[in-house]
PDB file of N, CA and C in Angstrom:
ATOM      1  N   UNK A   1      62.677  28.135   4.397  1.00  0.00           N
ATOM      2  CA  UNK A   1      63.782  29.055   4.239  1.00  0.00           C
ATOM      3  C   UNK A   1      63.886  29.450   2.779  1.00  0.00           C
ATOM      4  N   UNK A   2      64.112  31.055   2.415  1.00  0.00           N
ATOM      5  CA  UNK A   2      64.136  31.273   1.127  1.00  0.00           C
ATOM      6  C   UNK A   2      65.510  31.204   0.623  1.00  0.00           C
ATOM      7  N   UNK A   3      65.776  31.393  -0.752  1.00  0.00           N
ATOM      8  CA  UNK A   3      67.387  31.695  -1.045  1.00  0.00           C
ATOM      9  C   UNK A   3      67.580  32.721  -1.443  1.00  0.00           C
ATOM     10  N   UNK A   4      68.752  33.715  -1.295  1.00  0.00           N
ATOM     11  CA  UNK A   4      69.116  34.909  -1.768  1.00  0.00           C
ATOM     12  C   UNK A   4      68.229  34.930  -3.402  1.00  0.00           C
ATOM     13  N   UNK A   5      67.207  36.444  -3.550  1.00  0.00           N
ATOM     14  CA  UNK A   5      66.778  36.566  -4.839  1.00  0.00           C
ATOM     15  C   UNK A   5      65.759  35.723  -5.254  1.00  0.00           C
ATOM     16  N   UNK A   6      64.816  34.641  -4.052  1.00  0.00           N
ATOM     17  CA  UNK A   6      64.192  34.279  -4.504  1.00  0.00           C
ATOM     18  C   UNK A   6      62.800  35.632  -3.637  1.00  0.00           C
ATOM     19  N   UNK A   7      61.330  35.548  -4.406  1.00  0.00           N
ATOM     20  CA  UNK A   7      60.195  35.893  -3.620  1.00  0.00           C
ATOM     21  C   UNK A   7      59.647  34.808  -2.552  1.00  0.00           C
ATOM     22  N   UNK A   8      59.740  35.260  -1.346  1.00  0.00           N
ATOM     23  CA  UNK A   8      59.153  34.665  -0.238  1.00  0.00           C
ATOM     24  C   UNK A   8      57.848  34.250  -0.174  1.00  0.00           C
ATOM     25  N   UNK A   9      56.882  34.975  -1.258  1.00  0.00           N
ATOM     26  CA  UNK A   9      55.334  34.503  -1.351  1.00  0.00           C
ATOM     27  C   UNK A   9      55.156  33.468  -2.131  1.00  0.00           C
ATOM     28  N   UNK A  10      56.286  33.085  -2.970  1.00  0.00           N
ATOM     29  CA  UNK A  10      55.657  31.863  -4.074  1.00  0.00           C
ATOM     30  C   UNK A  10      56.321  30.533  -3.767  1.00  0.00           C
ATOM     31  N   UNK A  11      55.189  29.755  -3.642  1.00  0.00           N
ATOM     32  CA  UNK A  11      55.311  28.460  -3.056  1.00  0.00           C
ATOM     33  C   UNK A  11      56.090  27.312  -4.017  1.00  0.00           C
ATOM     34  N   UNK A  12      56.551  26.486  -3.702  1.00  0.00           N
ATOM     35  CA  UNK A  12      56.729  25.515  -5.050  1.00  0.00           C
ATOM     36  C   UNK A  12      55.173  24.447  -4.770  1.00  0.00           C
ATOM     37  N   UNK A  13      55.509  23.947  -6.033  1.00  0.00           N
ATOM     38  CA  UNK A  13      54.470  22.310  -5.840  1.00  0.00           C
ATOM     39  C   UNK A  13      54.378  21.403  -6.773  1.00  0.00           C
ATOM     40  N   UNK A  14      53.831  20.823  -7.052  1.00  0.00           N
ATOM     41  CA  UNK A  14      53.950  19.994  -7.999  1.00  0.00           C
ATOM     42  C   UNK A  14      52.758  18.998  -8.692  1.00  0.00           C
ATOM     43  N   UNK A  15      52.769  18.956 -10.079  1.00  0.00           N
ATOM     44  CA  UNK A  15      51.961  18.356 -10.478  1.00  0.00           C
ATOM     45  C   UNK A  15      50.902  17.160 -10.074  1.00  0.00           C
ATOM     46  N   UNK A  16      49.524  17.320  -9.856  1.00  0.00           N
ATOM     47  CA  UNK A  16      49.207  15.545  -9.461  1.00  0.00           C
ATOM     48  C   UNK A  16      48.405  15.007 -10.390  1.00  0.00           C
ATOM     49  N   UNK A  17      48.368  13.406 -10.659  1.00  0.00           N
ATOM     50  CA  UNK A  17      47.298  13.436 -11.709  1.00  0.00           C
ATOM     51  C   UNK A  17      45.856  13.478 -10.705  1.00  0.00           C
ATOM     52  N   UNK A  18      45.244  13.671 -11.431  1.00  0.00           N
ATOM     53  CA  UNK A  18      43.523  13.804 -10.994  1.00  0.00           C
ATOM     54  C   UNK A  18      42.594  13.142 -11.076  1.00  0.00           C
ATOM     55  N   UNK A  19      42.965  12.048 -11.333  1.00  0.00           N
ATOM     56  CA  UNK A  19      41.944  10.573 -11.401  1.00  0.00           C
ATOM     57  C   UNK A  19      42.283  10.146 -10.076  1.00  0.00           C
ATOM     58  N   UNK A  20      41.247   9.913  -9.345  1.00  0.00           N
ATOM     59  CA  UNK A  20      41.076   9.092  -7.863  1.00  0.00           C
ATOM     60  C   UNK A  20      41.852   7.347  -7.976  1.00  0.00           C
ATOM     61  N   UNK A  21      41.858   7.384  -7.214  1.00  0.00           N
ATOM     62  CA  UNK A  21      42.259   5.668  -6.889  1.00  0.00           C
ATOM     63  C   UNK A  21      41.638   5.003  -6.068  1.00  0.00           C
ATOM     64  N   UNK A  22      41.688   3.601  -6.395  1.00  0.00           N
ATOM     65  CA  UNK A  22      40.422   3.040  -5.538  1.00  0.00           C
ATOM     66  C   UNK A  22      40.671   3.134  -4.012  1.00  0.00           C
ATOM     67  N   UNK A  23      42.184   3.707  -3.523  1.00  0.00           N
ATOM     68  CA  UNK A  23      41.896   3.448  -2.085  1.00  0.00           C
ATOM     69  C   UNK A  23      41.559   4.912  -1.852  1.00  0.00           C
ATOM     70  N   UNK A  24      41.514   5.618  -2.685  1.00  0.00           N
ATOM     71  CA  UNK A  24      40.788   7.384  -1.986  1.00  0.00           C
ATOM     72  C   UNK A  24      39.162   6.862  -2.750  1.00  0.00           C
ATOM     73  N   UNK A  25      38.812   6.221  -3.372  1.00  0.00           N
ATOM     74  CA  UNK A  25      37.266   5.885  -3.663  1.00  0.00           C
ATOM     75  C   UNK A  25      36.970   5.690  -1.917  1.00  0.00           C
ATOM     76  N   UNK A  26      35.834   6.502  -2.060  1.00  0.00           N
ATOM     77  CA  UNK A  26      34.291   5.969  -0.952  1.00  0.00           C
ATOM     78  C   UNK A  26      33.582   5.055  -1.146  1.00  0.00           C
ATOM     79  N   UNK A  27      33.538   4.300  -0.433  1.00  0.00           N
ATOM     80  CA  UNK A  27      32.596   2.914  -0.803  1.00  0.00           C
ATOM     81  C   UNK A  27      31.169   3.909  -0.500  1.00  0.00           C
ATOM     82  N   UNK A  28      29.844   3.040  -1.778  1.00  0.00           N
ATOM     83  CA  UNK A  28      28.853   4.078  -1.207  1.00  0.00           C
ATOM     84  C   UNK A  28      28.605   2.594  -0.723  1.00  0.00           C
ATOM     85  N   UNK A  29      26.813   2.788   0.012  1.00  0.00           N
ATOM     86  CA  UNK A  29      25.904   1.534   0.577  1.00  0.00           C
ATOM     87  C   UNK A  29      25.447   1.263  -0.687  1.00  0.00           C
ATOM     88  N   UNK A  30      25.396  -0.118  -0.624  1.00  0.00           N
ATOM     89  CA  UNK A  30      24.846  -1.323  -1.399  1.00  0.00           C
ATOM     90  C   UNK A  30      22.985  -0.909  -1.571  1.00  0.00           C
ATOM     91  N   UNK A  31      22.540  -0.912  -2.890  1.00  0.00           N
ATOM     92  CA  UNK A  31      21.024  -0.483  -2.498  1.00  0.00           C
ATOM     93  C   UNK A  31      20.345  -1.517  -2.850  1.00  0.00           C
ATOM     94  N   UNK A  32      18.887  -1.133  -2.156  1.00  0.00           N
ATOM     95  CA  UNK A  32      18.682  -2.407  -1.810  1.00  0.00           C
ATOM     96  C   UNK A  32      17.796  -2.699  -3.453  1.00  0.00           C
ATOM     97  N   UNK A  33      17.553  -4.343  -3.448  1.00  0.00           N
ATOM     98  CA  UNK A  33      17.381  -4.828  -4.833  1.00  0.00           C
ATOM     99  C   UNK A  33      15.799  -3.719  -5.065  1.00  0.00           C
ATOM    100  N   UNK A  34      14.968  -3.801  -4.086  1.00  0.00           N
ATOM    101  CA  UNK A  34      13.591  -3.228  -4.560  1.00  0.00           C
ATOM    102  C   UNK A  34      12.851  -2.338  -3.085  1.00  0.00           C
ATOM    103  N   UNK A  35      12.427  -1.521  -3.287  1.00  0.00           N
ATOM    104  CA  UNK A  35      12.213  -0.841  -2.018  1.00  0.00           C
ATOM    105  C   UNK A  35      10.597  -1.509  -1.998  1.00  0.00           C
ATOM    106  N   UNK A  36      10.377  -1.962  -0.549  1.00  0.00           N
ATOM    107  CA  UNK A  36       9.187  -2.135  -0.149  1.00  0.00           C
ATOM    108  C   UNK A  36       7.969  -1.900  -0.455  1.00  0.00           C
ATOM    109  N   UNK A  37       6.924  -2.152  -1.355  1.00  0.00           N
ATOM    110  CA  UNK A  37       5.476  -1.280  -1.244  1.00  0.00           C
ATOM    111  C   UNK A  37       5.027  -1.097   0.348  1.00  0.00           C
ATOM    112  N   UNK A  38       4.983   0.778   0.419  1.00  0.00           N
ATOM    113  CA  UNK A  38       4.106   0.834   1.461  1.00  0.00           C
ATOM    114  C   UNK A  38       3.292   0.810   2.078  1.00  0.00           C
ATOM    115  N   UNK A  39       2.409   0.315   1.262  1.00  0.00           N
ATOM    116  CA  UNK A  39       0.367  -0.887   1.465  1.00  0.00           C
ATOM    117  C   UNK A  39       1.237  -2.052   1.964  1.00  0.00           C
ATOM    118  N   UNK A  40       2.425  -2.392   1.673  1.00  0.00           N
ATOM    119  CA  UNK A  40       2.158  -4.198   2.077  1.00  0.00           C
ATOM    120  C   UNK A  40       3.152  -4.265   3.067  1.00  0.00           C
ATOM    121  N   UNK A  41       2.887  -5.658   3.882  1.00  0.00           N
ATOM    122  CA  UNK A  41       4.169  -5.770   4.599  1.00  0.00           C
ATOM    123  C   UNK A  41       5.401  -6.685   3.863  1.00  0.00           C
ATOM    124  N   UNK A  42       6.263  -7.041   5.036  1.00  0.00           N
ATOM    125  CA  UNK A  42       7.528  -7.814   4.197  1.00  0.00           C
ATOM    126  C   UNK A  42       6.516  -8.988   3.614  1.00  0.00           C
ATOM    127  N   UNK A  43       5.658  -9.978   4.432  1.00  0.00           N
ATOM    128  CA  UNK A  43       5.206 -10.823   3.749  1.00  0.00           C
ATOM    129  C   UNK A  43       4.438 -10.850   2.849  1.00  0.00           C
ATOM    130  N   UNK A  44       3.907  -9.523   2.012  1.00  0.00           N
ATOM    131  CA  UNK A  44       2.774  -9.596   1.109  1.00  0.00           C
ATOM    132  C   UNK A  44       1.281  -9.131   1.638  1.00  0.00           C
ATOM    133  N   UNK A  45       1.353  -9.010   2.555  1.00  0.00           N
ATOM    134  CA  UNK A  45       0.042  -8.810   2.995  1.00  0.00           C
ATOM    135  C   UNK A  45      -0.309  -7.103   3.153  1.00  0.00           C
ATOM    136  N   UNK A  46      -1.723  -6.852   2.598  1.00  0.00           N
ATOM    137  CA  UNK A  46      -2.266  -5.035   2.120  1.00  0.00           C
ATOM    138  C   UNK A  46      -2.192  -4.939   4.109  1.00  0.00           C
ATOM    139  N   UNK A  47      -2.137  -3.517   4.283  1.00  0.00           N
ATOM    140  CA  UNK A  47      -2.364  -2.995   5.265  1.00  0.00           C
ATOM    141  C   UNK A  47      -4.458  -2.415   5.216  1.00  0.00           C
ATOM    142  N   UNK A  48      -4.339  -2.887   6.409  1.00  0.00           N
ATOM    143  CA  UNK A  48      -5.924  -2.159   6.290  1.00  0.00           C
ATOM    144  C   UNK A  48      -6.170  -0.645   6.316  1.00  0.00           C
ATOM    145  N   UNK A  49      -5.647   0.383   5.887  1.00  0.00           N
ATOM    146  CA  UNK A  49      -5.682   1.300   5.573  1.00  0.00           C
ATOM    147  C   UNK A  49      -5.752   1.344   4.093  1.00  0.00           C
ATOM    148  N   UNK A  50      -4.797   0.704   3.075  1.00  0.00           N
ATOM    149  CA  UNK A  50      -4.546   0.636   1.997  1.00  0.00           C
ATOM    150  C   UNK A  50      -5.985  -0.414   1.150  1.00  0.00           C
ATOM    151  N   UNK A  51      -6.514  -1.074   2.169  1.00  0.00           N
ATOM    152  CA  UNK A  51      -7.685  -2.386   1.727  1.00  0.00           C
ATOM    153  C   UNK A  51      -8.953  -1.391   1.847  1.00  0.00           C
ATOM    154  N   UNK A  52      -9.030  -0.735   3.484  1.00  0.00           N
ATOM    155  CA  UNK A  52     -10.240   0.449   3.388  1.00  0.00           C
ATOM    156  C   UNK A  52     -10.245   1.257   2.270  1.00  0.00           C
ATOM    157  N   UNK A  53      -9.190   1.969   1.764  1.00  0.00           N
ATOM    158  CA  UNK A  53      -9.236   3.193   0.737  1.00  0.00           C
ATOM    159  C   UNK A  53      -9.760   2.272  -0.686  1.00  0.00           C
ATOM    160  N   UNK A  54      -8.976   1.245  -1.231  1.00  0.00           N
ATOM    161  CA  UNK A  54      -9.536   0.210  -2.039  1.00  0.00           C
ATOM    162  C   UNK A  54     -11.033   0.478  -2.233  1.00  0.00           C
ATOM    163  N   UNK A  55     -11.878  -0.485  -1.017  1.00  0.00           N
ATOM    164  CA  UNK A  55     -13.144  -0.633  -1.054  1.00  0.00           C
ATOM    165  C   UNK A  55     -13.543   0.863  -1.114  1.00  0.00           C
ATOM    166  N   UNK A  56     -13.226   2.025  -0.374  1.00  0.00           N
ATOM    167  CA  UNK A  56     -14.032   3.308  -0.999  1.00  0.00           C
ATOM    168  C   UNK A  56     -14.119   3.518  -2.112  1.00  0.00           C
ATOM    169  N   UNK A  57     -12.973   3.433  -2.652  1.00  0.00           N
ATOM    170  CA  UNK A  57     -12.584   3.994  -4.153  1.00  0.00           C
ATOM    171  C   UNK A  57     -13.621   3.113  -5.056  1.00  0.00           C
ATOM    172  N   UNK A  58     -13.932   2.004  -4.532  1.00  0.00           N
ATOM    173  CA  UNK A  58     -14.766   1.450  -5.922  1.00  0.00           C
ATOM    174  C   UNK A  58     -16.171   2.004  -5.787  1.00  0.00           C
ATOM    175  N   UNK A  59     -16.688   2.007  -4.253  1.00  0.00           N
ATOM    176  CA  UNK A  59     -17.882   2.280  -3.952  1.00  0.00           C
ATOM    177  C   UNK A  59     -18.535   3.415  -4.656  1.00  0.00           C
ATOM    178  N   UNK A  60     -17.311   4.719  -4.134  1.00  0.00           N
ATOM    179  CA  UNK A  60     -17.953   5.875  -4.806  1.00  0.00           C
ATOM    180  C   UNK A  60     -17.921   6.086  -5.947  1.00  0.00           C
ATOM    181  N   UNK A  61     -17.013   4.955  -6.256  1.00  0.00           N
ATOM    182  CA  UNK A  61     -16.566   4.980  -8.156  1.00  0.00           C
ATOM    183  C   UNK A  61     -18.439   4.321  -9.162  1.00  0.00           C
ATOM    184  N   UNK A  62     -18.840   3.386  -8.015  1.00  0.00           N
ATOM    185  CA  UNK A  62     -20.121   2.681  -8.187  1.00  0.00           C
ATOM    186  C   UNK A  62     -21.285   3.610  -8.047  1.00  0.00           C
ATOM    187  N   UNK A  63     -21.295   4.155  -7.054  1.00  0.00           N
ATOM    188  CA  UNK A  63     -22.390   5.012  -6.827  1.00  0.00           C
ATOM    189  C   UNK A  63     -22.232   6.191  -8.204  1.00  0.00           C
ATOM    190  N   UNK A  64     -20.650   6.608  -8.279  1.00  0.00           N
ATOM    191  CA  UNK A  64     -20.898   7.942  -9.540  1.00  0.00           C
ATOM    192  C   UNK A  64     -21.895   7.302 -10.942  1.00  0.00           C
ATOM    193  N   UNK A  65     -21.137   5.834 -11.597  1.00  0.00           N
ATOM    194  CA  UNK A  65     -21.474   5.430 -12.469  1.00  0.00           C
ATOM    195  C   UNK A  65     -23.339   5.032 -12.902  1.00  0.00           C
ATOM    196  N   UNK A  66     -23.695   4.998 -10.979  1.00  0.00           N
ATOM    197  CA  UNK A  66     -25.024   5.020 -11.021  1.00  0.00           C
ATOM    198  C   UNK A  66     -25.563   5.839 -11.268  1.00  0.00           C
ATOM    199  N   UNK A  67     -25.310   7.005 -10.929  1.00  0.00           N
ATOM    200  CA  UNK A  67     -25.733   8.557 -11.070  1.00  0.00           C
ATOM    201  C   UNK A  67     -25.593   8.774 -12.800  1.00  0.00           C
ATOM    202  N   UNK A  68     -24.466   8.179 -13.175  1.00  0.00           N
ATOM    203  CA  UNK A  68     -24.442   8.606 -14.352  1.00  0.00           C
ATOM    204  C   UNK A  68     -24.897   7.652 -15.480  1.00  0.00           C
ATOM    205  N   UNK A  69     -25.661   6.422 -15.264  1.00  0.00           N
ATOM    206  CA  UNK A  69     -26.078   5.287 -16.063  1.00  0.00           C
ATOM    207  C   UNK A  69     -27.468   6.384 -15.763  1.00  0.00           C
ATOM    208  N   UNK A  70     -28.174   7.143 -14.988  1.00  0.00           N
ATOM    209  CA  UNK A  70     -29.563   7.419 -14.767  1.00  0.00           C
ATOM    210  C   UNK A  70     -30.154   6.059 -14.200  1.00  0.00           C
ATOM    211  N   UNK A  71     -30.308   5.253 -13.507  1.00  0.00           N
ATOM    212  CA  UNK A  71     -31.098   4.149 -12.757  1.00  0.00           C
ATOM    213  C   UNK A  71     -32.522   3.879 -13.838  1.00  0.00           C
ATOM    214  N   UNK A  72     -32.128   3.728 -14.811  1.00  0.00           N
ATOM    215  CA  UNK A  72     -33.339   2.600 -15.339  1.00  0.00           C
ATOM    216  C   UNK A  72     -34.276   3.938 -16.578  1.00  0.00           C
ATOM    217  N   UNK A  73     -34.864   3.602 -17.289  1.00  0.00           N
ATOM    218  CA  UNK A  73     -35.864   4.430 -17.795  1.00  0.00           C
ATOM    219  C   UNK A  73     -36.062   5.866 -17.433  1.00  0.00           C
ATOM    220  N   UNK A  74     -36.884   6.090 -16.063  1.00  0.00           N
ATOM    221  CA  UNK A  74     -37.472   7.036 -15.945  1.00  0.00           C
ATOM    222  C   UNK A  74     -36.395   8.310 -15.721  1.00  0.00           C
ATOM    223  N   UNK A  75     -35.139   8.511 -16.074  1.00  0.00           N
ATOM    224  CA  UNK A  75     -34.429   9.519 -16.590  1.00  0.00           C
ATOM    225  C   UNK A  75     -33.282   9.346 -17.003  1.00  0.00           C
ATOM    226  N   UNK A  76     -33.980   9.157 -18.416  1.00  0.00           N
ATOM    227  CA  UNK A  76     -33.416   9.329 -19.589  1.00  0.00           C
ATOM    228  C   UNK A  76     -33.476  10.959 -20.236  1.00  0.00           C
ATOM    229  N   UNK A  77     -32.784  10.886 -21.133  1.00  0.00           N
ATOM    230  CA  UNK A  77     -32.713  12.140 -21.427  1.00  0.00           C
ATOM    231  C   UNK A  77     -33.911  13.003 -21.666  1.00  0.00           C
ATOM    232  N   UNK A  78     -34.538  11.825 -22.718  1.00  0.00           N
ATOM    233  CA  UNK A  78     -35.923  12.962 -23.195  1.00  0.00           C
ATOM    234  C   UNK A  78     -36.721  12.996 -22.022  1.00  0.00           C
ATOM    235  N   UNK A  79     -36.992  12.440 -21.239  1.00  0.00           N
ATOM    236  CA  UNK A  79     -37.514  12.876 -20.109  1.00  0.00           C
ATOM    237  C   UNK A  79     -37.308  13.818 -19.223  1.00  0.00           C
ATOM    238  N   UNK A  80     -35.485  13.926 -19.284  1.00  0.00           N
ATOM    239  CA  UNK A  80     -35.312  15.260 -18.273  1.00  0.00           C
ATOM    240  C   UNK A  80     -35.557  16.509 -19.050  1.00  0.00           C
ATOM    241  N   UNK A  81     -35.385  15.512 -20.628  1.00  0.00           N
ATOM    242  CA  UNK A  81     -35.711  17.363 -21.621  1.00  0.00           C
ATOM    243  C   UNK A  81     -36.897  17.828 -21.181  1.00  0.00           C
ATOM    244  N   UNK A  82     -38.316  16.907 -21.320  1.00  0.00           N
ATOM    245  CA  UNK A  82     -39.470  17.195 -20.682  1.00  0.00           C
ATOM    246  C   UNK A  82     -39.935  17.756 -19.331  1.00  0.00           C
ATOM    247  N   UNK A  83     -39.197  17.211 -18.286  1.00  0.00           N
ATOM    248  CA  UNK A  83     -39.403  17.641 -16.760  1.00  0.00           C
ATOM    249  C   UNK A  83     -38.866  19.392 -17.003  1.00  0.00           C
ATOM    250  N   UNK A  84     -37.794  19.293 -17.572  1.00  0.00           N
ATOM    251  CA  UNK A  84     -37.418  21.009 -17.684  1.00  0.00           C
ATOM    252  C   UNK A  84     -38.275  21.777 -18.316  1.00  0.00           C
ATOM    253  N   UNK A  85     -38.684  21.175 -19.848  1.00  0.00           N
ATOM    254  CA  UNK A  85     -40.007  22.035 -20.416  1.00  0.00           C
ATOM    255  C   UNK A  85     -41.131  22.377 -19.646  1.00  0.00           C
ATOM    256  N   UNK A  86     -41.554  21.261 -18.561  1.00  0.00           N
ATOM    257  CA  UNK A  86     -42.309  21.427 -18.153  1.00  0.00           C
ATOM    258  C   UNK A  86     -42.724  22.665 -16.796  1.00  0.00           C
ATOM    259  N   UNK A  87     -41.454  22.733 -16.363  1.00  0.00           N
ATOM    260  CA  UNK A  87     -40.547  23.624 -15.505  1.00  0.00           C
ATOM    261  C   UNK A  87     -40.890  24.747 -16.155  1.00  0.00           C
ATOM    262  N   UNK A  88     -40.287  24.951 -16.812  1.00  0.00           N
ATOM    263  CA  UNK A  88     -40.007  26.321 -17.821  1.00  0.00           C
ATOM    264  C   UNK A  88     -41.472  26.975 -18.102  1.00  0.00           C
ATOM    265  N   UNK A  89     -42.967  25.918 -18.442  1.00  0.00           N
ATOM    266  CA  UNK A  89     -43.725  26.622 -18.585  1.00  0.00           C
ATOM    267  C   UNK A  89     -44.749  26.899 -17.609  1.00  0.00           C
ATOM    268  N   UNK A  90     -44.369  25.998 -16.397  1.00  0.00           N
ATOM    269  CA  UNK A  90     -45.146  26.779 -15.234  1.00  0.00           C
ATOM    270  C   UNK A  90     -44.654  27.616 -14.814  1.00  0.00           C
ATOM    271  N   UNK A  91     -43.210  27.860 -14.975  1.00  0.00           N
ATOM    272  CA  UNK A  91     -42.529  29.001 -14.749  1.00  0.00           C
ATOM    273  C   UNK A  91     -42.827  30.573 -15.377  1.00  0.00           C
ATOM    274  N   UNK A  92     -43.267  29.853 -16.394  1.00  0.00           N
ATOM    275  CA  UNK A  92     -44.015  31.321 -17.308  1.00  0.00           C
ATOM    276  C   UNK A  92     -45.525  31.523 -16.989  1.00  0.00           C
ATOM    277  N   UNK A  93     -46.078  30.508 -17.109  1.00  0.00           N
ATOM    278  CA  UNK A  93     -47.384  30.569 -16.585  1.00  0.00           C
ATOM    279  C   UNK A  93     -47.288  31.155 -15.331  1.00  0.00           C
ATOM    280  N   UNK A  94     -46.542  30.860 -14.144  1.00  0.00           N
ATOM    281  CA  UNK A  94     -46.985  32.016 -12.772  1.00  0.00           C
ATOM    282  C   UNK A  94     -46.517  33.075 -12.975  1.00  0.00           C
ATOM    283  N   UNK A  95     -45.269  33.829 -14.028  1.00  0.00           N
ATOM    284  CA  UNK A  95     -45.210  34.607 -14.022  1.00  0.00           C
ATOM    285  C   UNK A  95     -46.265  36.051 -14.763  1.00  0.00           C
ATOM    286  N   UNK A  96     -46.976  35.118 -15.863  1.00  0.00           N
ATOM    287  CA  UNK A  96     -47.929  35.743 -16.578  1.00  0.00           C
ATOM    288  C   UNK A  96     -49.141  36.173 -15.557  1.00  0.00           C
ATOM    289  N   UNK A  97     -49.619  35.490 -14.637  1.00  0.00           N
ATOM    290  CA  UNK A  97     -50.676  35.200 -13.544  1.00  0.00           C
ATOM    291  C   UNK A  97     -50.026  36.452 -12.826  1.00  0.00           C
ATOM    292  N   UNK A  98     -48.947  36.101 -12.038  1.00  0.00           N
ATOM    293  CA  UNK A  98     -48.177  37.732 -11.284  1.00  0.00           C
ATOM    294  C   UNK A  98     -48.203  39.258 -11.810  1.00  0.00           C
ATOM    295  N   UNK A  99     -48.364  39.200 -13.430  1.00  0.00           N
ATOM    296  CA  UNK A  99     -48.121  40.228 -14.318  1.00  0.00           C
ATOM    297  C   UNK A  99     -49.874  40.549 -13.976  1.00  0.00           C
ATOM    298  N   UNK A 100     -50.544  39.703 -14.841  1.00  0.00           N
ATOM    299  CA  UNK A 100     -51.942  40.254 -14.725  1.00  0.00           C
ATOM    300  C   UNK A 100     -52.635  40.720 -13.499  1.00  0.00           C
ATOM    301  N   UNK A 101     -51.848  40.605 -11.858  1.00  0.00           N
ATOM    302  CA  UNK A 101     -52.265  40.330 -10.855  1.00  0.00           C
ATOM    303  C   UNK A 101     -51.946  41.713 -10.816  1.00  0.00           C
ATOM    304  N   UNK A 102     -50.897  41.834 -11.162  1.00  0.00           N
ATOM    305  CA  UNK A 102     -49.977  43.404 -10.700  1.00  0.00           C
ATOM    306  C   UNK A 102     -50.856  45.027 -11.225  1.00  0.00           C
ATOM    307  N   UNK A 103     -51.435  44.630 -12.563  1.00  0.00           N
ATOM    308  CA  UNK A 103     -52.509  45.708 -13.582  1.00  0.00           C
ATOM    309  C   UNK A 103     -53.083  45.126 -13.327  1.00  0.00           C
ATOM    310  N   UNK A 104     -54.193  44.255 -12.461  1.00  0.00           N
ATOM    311  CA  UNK A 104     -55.294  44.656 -11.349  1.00  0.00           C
ATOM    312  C   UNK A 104     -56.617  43.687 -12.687  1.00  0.00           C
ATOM    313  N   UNK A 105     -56.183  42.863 -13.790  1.00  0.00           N
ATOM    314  CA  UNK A 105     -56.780  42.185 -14.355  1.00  0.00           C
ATOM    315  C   UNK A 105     -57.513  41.225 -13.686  1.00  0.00           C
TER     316      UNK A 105
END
């Protein structure tokens, strides 16, 4: 109900303070101390998915390092420098042979 001379649109209200209180606080969930690794189970033990990927990972990690140690002596560098020189000039040599073949030498 309004009173003579007041506006009908304006409400009263009143100040609140704006700091929460613990009984309008939300309790959140309790977290937990450490979340699980997902390779292991509760007792510690790898899953065999996580033990298979393991053993790949070293294998191909073994095989790269072989590839890249060269397996022993016979390619070493100066040798592959050589196998390529050697490349390179039979490569010229058949092409010189093709040239002379072509002007009928």
């Amino acid at each position: 109900m309004t009173r003579p001379g007041e506006d009908p649109d304006v409400v009263d209200g009143e100040i609140v303070d704006e700091t929460p209180t613990a009984a309008l606080a939300i309790p959140s969930p309790p977290l937990p101390q450490s979340l699980p690794d997902p390779d292991y189970s509760e007792g510690g033990v790898p899953s065999f998915d996580f033990v298979r990927d393991k053993i790949e990972n070293r294998y191909t990690t073994s095989l790269g390092s072989v590839d890249v140690a060269g397996l022993g002596t016979e390619n070493t560098a100066e040798a592959l420098d050589k196998k390529i020189a050697d490349r390179d000039q039979a490569a010229k040599d058949r092409l010189a042979e093709i040239r002379r073949s072509m002007r009928g030498e």
